[in-house]
Protein backbone atom coordinates (compact mmCIF):
# COMPACT_ATOMS: atom_id res chain seq x y z
CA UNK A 1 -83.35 -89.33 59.20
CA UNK A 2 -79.78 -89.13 61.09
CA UNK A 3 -81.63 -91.42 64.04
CA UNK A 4 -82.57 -93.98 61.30
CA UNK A 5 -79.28 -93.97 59.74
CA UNK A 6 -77.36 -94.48 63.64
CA UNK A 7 -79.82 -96.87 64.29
CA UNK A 8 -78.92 -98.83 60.84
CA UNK A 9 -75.34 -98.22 61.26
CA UNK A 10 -75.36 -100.51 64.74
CA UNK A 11 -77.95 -102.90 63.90
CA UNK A 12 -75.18 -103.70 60.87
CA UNK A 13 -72.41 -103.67 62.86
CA UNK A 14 -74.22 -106.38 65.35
CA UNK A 15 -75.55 -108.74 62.67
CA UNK A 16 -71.97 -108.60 60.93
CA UNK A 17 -70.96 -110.29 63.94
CA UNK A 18 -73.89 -112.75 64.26
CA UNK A 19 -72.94 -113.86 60.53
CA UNK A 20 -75.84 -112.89 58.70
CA UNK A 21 -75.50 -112.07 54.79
CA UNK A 22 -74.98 -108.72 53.69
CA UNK A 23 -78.34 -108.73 50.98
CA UNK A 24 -80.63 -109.62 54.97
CA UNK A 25 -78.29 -106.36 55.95
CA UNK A 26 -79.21 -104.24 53.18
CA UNK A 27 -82.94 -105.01 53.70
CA UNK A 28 -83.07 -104.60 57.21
CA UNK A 29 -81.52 -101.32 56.87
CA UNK A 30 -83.95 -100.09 54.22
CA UNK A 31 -86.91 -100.93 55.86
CA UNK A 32 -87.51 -98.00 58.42
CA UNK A 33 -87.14 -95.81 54.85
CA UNK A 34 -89.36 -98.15 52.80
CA UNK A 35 -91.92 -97.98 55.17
CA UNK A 36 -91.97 -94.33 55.67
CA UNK A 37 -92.09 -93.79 51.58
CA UNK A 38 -95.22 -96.77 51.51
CA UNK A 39 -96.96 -95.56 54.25
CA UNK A 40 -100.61 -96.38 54.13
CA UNK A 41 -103.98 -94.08 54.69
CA UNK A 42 -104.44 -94.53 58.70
CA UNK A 43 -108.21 -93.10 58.61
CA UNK A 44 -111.28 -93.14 56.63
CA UNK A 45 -110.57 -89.57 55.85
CA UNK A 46 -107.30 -89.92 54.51
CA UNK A 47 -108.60 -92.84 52.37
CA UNK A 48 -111.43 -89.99 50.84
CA UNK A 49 -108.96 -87.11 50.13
CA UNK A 50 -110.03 -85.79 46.98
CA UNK A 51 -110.19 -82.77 44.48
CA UNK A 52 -113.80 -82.82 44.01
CA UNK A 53 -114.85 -79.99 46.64
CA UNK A 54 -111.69 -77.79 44.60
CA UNK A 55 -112.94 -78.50 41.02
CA UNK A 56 -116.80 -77.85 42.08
CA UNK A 57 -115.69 -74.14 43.06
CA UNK A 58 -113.45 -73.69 40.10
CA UNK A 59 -115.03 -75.22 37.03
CA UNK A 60 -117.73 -73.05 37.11
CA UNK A 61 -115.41 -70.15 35.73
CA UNK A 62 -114.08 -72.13 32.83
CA UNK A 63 -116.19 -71.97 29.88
CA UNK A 64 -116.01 -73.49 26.26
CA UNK A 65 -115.23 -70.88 23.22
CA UNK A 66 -116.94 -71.65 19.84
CA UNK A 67 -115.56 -69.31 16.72
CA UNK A 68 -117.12 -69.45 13.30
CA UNK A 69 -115.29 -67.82 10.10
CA UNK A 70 -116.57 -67.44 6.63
CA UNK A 71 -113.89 -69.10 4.26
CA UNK A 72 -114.00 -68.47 0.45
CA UNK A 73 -112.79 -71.63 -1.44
CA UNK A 74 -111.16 -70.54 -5.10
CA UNK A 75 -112.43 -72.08 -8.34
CA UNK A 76 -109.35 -74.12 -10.03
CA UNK A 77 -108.64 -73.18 -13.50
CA UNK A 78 -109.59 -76.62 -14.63
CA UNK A 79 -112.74 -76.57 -12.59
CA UNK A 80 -113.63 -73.50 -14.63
CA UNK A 81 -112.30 -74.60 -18.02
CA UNK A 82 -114.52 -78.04 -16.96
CA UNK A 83 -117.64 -76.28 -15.36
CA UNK A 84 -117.81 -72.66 -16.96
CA UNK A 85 -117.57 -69.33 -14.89
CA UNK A 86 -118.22 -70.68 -11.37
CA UNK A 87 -118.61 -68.17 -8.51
CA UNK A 88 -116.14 -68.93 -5.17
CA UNK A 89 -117.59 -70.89 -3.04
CA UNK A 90 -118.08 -69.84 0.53
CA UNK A 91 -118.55 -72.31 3.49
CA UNK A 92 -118.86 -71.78 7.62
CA UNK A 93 -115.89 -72.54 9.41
CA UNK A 94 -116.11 -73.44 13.08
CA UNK A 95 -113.43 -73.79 15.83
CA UNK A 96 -113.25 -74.22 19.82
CA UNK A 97 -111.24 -73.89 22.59
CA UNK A 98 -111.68 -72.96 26.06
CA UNK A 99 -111.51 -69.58 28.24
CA UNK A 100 -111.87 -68.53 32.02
CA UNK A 101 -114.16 -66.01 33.43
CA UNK A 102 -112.00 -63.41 35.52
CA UNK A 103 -115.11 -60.61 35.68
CA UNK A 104 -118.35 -61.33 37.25
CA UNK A 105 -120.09 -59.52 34.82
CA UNK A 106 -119.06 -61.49 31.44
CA UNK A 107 -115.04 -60.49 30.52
CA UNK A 108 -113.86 -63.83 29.67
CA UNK A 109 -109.97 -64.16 28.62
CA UNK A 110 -108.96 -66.88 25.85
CA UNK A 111 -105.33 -67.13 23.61
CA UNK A 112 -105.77 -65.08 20.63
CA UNK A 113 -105.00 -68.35 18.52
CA UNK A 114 -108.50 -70.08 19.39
CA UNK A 115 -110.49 -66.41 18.20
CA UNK A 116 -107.97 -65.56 15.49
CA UNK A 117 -109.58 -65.21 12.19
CA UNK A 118 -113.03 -65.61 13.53
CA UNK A 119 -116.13 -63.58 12.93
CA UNK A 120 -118.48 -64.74 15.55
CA UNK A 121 -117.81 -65.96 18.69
CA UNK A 122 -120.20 -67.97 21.14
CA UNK A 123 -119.81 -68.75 24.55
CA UNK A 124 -121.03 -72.16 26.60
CA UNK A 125 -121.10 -71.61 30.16
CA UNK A 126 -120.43 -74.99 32.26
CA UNK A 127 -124.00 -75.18 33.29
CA UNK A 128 -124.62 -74.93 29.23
CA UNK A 129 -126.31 -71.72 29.25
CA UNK A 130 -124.68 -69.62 26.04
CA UNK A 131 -124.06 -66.56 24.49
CA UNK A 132 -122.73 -64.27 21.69
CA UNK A 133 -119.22 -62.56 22.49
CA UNK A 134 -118.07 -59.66 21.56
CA UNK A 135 -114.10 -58.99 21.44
CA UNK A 136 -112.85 -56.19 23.17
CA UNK A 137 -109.06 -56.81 22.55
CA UNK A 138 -107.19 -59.56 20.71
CA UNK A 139 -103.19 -59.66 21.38
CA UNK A 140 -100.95 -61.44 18.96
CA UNK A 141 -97.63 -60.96 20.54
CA UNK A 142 -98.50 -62.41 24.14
CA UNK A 143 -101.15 -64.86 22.36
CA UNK A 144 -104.24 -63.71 24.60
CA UNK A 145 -108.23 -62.62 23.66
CA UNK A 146 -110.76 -60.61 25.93
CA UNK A 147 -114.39 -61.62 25.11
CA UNK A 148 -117.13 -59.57 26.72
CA UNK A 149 -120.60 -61.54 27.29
CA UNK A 150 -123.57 -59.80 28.11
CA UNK A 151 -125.26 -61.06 31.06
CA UNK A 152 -128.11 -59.34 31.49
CA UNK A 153 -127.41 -58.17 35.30
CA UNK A 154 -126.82 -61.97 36.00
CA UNK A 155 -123.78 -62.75 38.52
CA UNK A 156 -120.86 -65.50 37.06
CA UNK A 157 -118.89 -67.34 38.87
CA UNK A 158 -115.03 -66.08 38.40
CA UNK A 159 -111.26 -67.45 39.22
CA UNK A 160 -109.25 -64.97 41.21
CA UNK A 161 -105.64 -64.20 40.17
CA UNK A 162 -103.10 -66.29 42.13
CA UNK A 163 -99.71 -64.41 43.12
CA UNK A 164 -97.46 -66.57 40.20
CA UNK A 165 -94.22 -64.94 41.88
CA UNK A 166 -95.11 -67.42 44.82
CA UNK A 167 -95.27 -70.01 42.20
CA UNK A 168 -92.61 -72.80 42.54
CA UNK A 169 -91.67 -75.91 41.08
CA UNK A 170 -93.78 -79.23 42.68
CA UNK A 171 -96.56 -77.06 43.31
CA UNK A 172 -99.75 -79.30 42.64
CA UNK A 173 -102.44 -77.50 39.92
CA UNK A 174 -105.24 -78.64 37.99
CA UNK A 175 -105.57 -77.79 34.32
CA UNK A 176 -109.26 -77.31 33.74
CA UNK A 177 -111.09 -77.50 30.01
CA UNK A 178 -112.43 -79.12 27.03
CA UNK A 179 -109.89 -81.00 25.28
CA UNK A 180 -110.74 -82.80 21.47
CA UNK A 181 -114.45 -81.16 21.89
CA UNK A 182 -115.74 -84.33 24.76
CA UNK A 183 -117.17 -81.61 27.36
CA UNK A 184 -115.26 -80.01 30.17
CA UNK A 185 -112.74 -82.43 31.08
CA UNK A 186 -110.36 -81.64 35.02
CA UNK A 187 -106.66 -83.13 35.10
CA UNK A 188 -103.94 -82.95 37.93
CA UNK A 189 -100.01 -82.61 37.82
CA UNK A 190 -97.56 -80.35 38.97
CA UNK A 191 -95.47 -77.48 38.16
CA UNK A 192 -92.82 -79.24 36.48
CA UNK A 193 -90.64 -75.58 35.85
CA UNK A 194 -91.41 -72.34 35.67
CA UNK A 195 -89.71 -68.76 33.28
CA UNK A 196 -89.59 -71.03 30.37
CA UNK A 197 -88.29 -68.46 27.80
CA UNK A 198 -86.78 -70.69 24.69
CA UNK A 199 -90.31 -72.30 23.85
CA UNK A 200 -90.85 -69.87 20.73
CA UNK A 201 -94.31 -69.44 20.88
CA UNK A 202 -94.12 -65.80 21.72
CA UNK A 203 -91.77 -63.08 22.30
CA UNK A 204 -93.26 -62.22 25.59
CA UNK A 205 -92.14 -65.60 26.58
CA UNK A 206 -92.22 -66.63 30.54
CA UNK A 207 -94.48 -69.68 30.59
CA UNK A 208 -95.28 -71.97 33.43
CA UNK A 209 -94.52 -75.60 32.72
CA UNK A 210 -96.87 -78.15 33.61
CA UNK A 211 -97.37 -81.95 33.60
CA UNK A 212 -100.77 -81.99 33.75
CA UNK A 213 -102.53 -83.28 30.70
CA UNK A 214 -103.39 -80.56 28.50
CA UNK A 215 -104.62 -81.42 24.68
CA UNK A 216 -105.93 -79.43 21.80
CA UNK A 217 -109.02 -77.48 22.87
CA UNK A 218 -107.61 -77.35 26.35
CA UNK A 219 -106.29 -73.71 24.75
CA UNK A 220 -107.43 -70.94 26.81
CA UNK A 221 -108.66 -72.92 29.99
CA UNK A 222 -107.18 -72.68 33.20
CA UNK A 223 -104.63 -73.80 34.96
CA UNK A 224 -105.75 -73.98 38.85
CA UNK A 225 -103.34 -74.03 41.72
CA UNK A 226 -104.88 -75.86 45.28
CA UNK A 227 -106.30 -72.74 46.54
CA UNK A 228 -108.62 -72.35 43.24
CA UNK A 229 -106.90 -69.24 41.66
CA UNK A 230 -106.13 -68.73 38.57
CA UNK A 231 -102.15 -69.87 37.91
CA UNK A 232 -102.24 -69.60 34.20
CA UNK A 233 -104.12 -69.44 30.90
CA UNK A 234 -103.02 -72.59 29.38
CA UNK A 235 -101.41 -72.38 25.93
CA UNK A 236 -99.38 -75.03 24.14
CA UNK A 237 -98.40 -78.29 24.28
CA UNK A 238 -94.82 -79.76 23.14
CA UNK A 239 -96.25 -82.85 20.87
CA UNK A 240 -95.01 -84.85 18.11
CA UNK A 241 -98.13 -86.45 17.70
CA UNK A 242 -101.24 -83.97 18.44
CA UNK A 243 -101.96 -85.33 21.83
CA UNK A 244 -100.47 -84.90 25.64
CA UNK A 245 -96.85 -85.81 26.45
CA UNK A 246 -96.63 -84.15 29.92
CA UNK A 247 -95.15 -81.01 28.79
CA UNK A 248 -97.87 -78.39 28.69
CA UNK A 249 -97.29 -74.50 29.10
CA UNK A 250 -99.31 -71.89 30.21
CA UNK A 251 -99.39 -67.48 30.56
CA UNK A 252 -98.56 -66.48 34.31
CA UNK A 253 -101.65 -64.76 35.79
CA UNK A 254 -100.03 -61.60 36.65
CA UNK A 255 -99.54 -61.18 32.40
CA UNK A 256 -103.27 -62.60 32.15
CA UNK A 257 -104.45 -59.80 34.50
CA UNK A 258 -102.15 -56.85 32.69
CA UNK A 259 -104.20 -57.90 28.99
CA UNK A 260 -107.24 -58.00 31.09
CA UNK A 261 -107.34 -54.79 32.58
CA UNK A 262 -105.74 -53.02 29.23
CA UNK A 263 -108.88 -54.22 27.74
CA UNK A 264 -110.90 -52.98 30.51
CA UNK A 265 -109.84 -49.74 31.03
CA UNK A 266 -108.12 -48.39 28.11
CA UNK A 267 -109.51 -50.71 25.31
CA UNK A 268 -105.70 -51.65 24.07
CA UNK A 269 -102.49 -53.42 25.42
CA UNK A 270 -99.75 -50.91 25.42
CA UNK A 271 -96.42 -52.49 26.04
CA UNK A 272 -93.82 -50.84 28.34
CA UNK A 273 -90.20 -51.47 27.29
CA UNK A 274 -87.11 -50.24 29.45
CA UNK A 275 -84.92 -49.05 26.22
CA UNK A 276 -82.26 -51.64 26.28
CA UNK A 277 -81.43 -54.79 24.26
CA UNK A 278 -79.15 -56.83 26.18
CA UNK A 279 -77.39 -60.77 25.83
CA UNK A 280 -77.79 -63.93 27.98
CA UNK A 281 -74.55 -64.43 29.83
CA UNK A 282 -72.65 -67.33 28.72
CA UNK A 283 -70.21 -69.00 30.84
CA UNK A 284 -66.99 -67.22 28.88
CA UNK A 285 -68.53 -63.74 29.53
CA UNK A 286 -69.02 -64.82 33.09
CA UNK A 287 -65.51 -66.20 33.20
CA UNK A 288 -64.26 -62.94 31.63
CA UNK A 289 -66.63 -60.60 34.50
CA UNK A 290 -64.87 -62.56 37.33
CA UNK A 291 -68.40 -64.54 38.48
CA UNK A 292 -68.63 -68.21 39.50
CA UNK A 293 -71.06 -68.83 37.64
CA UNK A 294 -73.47 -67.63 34.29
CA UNK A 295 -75.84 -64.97 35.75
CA UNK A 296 -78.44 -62.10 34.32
CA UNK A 297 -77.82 -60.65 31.00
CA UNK A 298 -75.81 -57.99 30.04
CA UNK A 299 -76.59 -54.92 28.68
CA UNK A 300 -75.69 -54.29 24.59
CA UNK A 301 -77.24 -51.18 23.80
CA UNK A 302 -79.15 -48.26 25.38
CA UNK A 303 -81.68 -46.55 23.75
CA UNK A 304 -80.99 -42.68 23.67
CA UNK A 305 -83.51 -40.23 25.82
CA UNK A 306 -84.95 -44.17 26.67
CA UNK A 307 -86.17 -45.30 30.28
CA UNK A 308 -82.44 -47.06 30.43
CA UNK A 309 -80.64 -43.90 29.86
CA UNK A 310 -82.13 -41.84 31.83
CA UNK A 311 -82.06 -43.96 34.39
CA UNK A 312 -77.94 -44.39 34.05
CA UNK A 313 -77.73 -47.45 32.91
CA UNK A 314 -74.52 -48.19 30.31
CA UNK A 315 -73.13 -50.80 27.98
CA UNK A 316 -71.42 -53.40 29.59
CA UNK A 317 -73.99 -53.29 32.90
CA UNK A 318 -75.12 -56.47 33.84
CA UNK A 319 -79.01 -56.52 35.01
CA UNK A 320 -79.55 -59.86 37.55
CA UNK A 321 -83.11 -59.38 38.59
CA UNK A 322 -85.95 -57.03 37.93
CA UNK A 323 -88.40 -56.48 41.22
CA UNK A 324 -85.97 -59.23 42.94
CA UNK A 325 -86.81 -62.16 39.98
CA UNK A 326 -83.64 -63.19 38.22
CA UNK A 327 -83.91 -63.00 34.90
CA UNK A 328 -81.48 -64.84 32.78
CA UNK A 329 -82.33 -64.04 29.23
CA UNK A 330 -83.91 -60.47 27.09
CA UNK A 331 -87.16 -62.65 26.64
CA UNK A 332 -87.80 -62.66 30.41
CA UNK A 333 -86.63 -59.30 31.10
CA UNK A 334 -89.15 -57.95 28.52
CA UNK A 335 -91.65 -59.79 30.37
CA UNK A 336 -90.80 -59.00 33.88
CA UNK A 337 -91.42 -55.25 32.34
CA UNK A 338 -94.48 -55.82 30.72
CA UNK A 339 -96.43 -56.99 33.46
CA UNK A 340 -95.76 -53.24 35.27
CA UNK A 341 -97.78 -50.40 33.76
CA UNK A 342 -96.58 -47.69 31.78
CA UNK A 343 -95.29 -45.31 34.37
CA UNK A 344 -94.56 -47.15 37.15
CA UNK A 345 -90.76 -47.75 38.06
CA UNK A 346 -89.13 -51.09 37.67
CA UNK A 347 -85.87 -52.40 40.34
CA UNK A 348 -83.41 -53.61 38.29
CA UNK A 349 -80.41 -55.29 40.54
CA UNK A 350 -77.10 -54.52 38.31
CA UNK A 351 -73.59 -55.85 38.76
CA UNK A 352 -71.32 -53.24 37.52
CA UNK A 353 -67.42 -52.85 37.94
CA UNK A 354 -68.32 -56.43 39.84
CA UNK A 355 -70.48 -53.99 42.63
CA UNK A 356 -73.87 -54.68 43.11
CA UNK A 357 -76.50 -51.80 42.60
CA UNK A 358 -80.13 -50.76 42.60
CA UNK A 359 -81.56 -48.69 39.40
CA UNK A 360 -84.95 -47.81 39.52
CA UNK A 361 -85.87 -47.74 35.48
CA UNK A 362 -89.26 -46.21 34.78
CA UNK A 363 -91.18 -47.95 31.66
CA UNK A 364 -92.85 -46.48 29.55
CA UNK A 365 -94.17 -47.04 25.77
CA UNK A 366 -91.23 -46.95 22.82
CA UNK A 367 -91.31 -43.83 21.52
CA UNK A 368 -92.52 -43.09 17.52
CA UNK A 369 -94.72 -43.65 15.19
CA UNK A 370 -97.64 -46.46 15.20
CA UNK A 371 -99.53 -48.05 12.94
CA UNK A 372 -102.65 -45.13 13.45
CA UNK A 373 -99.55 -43.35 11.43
CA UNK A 374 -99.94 -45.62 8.16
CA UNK A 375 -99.88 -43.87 4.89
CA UNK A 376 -101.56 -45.44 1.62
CA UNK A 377 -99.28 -44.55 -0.86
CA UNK A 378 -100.97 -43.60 -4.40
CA UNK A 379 -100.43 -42.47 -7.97
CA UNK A 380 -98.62 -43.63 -10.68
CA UNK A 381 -95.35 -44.55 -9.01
CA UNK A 382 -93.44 -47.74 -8.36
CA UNK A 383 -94.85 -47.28 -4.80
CA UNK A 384 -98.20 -47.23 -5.34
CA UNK A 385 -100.14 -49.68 -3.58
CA UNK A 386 -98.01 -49.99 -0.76
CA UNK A 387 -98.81 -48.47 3.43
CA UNK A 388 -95.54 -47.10 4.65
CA UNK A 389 -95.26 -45.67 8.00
CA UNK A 390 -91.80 -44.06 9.07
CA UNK A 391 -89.90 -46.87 11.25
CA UNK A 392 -89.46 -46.51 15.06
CA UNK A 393 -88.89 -48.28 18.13
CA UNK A 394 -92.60 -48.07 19.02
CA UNK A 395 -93.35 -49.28 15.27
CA UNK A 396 -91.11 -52.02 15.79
CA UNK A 397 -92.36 -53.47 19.03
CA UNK A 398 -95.47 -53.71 17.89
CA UNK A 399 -95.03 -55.88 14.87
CA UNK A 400 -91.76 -57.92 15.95
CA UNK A 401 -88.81 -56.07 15.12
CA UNK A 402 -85.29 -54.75 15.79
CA UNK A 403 -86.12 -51.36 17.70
CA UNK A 404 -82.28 -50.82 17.30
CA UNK A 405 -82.38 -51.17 13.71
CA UNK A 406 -78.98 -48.69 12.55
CA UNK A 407 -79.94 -46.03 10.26
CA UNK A 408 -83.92 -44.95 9.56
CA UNK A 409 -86.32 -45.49 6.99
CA UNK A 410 -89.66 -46.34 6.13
CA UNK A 411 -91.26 -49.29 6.76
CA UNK A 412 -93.76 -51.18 4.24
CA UNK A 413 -96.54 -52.21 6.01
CA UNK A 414 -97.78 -54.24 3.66
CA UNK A 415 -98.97 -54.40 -0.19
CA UNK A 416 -102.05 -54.40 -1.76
CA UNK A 417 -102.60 -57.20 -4.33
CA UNK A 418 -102.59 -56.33 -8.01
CA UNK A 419 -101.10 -53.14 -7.19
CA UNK A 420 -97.76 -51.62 -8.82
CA UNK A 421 -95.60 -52.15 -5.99
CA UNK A 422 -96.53 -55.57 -5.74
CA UNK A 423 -94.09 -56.02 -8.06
CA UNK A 424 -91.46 -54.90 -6.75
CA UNK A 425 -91.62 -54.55 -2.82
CA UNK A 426 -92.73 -56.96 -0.12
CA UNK A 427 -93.91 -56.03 3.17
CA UNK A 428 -90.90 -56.04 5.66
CA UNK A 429 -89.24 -53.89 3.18
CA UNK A 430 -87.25 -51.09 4.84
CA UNK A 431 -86.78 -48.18 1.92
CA UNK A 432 -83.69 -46.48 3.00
CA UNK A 433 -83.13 -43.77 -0.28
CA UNK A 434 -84.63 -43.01 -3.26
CA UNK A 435 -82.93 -41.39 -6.07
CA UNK A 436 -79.78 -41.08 -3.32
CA UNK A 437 -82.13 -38.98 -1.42
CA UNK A 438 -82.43 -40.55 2.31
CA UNK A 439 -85.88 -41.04 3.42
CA UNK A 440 -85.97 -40.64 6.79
CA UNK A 441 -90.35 -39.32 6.53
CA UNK A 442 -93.35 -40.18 4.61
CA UNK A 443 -93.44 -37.13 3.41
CA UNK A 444 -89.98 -37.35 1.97
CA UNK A 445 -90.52 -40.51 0.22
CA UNK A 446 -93.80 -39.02 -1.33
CA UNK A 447 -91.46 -35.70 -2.44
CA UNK A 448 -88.90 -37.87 -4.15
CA UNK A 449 -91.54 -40.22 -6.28
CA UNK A 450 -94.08 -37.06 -7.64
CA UNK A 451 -91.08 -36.52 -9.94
CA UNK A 452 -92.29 -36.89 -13.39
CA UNK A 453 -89.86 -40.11 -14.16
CA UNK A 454 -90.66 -43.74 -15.11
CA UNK A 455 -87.96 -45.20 -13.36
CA UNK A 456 -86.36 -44.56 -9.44
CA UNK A 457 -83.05 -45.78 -7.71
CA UNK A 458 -84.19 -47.44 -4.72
CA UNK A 459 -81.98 -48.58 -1.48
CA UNK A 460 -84.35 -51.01 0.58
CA UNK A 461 -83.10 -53.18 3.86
CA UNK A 462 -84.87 -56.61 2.80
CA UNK A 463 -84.31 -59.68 5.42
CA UNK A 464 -80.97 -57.75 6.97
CA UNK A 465 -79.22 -57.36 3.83
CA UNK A 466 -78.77 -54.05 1.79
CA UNK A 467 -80.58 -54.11 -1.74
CA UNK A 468 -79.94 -51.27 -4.45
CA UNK A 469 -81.46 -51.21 -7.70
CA UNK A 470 -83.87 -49.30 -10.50
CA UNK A 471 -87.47 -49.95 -10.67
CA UNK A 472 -88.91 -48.78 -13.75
CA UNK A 473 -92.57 -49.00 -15.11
């Protein structure tokens, strides 16, 4: 390139002289570069370079999911003022998507949106043989489904895991499925980014970016780097209109493989935290740590007896990278410790008193009760009707919340319909006292309501904000 531009540089000093225009100089100095950038196929071979030979290997894996659900359709009360007492009416419901085989001997990973819901679920192989499914593990929070096939000792073809921390941007992949319900469909593009955390589709966020066509049904099928490994289980598609705008986004393969083997092995996903919520660093807090530039996020609160504190991290620390990947927001930094198995030590790389340090955090599951802890709560009380569970940080992981909620309480679950505390709580609810009585236990809670009283002071923690009040019946 520096020869090309010396070159140009005394050609234009020469034709200056001669008294030729400066648009022939211009083009006579681009040309070496135009031709370069145009250059044409030189051999039969080049002319023939295609992805066929890399789509016959990996196609094979990618298979077509078919879900059916029962839905009951509700009588109007004009339809039964019109038509007498008419039953509901129940109907088949039928969905597809797409999925990848990553075990020879039928475990088949989808997004849990294409199985959600679903009763039955049927697998098309690309060669159109087909089977039932059974699910082995359905995951809300990272949007991915294991479906196990029975194969009868026969062999299927798979997609290895690629290594996605080799994954950059430009890297050429293939997304691979069946798109609108035409038949397995193959299209190219690139990686257009990759760590895409602010895409709100989950809160295990770290999605690959791609420009390769991806449409409804495409959900669940694979994204395919050139070496025919598995880059990614596509997901979602940014769309005003339904249909492909060139920004698709698909799961990493190392999170595809951690589902995949928690269904395996131990039959659920149990997420690892480190113990910590922490804030993306703005520019001012930057400014105000002495760096040039926004970097990492910085640490807000440490859980007590957590991973984080008995590792030593503080307030105020500012994590740059887990296992050497920069992480610049609490979405990818939950990720980056998901993907590690409960046990096993994370490196986190933390900036503190402006000196860089090593802190090796080990993860392990949030600590507390779970939803096997669930108590139906019964009798003639203004909480009957309602599953309570006392609230803690493993509690809250699992279904979305604050694990650093202040104060304790229990949790409602949810409410049954036509119940007595349907009329008064809403699942979400935290119940923080009754009868001034904190109610920090189940059994606490069902202490204070076997009093023999028609009415109870409640304190509840609805939406953030503090609600006090008497519920009578």
């Amino acid at each position: 390139m520096t020869h090309t531009l010396r070159m140009t540089k005394h050609v234009s000093k020469f034709l200056v002289i001669a008294g030729l225009s400066v648009l022939a100089l211009l083009a006579i100095a681009l040309m070496p570069l135009y031709a370069s950038a145009q250059r044409l196929p030189e051999s039969r071979a080049e002319i023939n370079l295609t992805f066929a030979p890399l789509v016959r290997e990996a196609s094979p894996a990618v298979v077509n999911v078919f879900t059916e659900r029962t839905v009951t359709s509700r009588v109007s009360p004009m339809e039964q003022l019109l038509y007498g007492n008419i039953p509901p009416q129940q109907r088949k419901q039928s969905s597809l998507g797409s999925g990848v085989i990553v075990g020879s001997d039928g475990v088949i990973v989808t997004n849990n949106h294409v199985i959600e819901g679903a009763d039955t679920f049927r697998v098309v192989l690309s060669d159109r043989r087909e089977y039932p499914a059974e699910l082995v593990l359905a995951d809300e929070r990272t949007d991915l489904a294991v479906l196990k096939i029975d194969t009868e000792g026969a062999v299927l073809p798979t997609l290895p895991y690629a290594d996605t921390r080799a994954v950059q941007v430009g890297d050429l992949v293939l997304a691979i499925g069946n798109p609108f319900g035409v038949g397995q469909t193959v299209t190219s593009g690139i990686i257009s980014a990759t760590a895409r955390t602010d895409v709100g589709i989950s809160d295990y966020a770290f999605f690959l970016q791609t420009d390769a066509a991806v449409n409804p049904g495409n959900s669940g099928g694979a994204l395919v780097n050139a070496k025919g490994e598995l880059v990614g289980v596509n997901t979602a598609i940014f769309s005003r209109s339904g249909g492909s705008n060139g920004i698709g986004f698909a799961i990493p393969a190392e999170m595809v493989k951690r589902v995949v083997d928690a269904a395996i092995n131990e039959g659920t996903f149990v997420r690892p935290w480190l113990g910590l919520a922490a804030q993306t660093v703005s520019y001012d807090i930057a400014k105000a740590q002495g760096l040039e530039r926004p970097v990492g996020v910085m640490v807000t609160e440490v859980y007590a007896k957590g991973p984080a504190d008995d590792a030593g991290l503080r307030r105020g620390d500012l994590i740059t990278a887990i296992d050497g990947r920069e992480v610049f927001d609490e979405k990818g930094l939950k990720f980056l410790a998901a993907i590690r198995n409960p046990g096993e030590a994370a490196r986190l790389t933390v900036l503190r008193g402006g000196r860089p340090q090593t802190i090796a955090v080990t993860v392990e599951p949030p600590p507390g009760a779970t939803e096997a802890d669930i108590v139906l709560m019964e009798g003639r009380n203004a909480f009957s009707g309602a599953r309570v569970v006392e609230l803690s940080p493993r509690l809250a992981e699992e279904n979305g919340l604050d694990p650093f909620q202040k104060g304790s309480g229990i949790y409602i679950y949810s409410v049954a319909r036509r119940s007595i505390a349907r009329n008064f709580f809403r699942p979400g609810d935290i119940i923080r006292s009754v009868n001034g009585v904190s109610t920090k236990t189940v059994k606490e809670l069902q202490s204070a309501v076997k009093q023999d009283s028609n009415s109870w002071d409640v304190e509840i923690e609805r939406n953030g904000r503090t609600v006090r009040g008497t519920v009578r019946l």
